[in-house]
Protein backbone atom coordinates (compact mmCIF):
# COMPACT_ATOMS: atom_id res chain seq x y z
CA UNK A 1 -5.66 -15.29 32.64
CA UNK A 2 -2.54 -13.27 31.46
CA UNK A 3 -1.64 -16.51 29.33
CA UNK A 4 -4.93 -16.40 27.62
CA UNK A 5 -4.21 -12.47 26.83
CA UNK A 6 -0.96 -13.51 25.80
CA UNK A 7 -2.40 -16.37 23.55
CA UNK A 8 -5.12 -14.17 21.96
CA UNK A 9 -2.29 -11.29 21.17
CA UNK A 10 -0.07 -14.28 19.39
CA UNK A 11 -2.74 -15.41 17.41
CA UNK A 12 -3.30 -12.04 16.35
CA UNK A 13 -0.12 -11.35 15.15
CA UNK A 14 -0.22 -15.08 13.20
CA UNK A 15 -3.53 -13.82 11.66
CA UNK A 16 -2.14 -10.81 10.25
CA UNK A 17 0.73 -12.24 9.33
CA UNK A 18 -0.52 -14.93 7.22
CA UNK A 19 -2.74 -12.10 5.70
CA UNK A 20 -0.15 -10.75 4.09
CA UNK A 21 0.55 -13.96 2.03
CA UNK A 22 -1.31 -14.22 -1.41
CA UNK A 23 -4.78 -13.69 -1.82
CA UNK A 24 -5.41 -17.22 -0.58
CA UNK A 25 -3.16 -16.37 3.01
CA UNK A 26 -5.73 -13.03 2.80
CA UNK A 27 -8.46 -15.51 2.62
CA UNK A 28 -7.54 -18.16 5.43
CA UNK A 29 -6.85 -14.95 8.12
CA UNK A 30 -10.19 -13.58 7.12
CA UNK A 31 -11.76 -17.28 8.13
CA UNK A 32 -9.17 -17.58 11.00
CA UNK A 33 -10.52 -14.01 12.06
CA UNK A 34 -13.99 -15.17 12.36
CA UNK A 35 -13.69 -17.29 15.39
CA UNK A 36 -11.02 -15.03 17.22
CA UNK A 37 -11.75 -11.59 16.06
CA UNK A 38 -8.69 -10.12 17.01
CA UNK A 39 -8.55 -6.43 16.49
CA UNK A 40 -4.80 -6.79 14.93
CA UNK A 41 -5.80 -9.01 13.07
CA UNK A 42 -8.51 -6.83 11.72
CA UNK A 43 -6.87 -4.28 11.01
CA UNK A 44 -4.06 -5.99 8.78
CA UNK A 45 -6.62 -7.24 6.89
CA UNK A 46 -8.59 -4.33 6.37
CA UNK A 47 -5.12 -2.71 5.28
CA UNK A 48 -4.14 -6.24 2.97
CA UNK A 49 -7.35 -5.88 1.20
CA UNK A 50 -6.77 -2.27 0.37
CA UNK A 51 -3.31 -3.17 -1.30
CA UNK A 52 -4.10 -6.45 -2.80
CA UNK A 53 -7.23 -4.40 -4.48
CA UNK A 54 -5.23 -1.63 -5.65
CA UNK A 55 -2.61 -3.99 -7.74
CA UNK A 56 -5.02 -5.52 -9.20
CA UNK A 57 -6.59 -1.96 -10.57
CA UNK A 58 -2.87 -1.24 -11.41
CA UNK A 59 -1.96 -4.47 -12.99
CA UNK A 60 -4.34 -3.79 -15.77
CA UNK A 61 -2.81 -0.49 -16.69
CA UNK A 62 0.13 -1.31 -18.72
CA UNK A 63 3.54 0.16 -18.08
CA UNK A 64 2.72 3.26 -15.36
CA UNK A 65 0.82 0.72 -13.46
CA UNK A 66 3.35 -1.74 -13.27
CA UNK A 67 5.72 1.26 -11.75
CA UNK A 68 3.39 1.78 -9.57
CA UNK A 69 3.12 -1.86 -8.75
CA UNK A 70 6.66 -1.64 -7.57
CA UNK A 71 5.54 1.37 -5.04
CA UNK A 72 2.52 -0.89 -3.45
CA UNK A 73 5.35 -4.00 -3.38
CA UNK A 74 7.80 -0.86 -0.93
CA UNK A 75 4.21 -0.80 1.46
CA UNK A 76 3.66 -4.07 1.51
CA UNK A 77 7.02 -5.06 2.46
CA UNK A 78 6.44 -1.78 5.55
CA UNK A 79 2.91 -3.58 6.30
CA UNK A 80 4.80 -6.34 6.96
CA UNK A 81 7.65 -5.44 8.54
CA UNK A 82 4.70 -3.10 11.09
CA UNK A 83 2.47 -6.52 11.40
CA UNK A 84 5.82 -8.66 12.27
CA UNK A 85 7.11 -6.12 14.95
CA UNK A 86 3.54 -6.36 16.60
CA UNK A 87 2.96 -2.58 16.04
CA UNK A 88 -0.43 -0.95 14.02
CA UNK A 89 1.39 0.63 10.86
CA UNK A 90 -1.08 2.18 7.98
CA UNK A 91 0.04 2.01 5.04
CA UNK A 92 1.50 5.96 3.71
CA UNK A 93 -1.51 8.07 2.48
CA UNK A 94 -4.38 5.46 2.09
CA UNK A 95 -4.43 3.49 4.96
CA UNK A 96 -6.93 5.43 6.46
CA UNK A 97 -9.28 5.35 3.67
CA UNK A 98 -8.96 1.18 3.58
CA UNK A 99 -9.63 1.15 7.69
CA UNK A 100 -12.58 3.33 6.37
CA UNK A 101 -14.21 1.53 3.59
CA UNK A 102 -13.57 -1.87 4.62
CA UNK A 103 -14.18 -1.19 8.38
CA UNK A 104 -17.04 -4.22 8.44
CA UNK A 105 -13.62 -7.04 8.06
């Protein structure tokens, strides 16, 4: 039983992990979280959508939103750093919001 646990909480952590890699990595977690539905898992890619979403509004804003760019690279690289340490990190002042509006992931 506490292998199982053990399992579930491993593939959790592999899920969010490979959510932070590319829109296509966001993809194959969001399929991979389908059949587990780890609650990790879940939550990194509630919090990957967010930032992949807001680069995308920021990439088409020339110059400042290339700065700011830089600034969502600095949270991903926490995100990552929270998902690889096994802990629930949000990201700094909109993580909320993204476990919010994208709560149905």
């Amino acid at each position: 039983m506490e292998n199982d646990v053990n399992a579930i909480a491993k593939d959790g952590k592999n899920i969010a992990l490979i959510a932070h890699l590319t829109l296509i990595g966001w993809i194959v977690a969001l399929v991979m979280n389908n059949n587990t539905k780890s609650d990790f898992a879940s939550f990194y890619i509630r919090q990957m959508l967010g930032l992949m979403l807001c680069a995308i509004v920021l990439s088409v804003i020339p110059l400042v939103g290339w700065i700011l760019n830089l600034g969502l690279l600095v949270l991903w690289i926490m995100s990552l750093i929270g998902a690889v340490n096994g802990e629930k990190k949000l990201t700094p002042v909109v993580g909320d919001y993204f476990q919010d509006w994208f709560k149905s992931f």
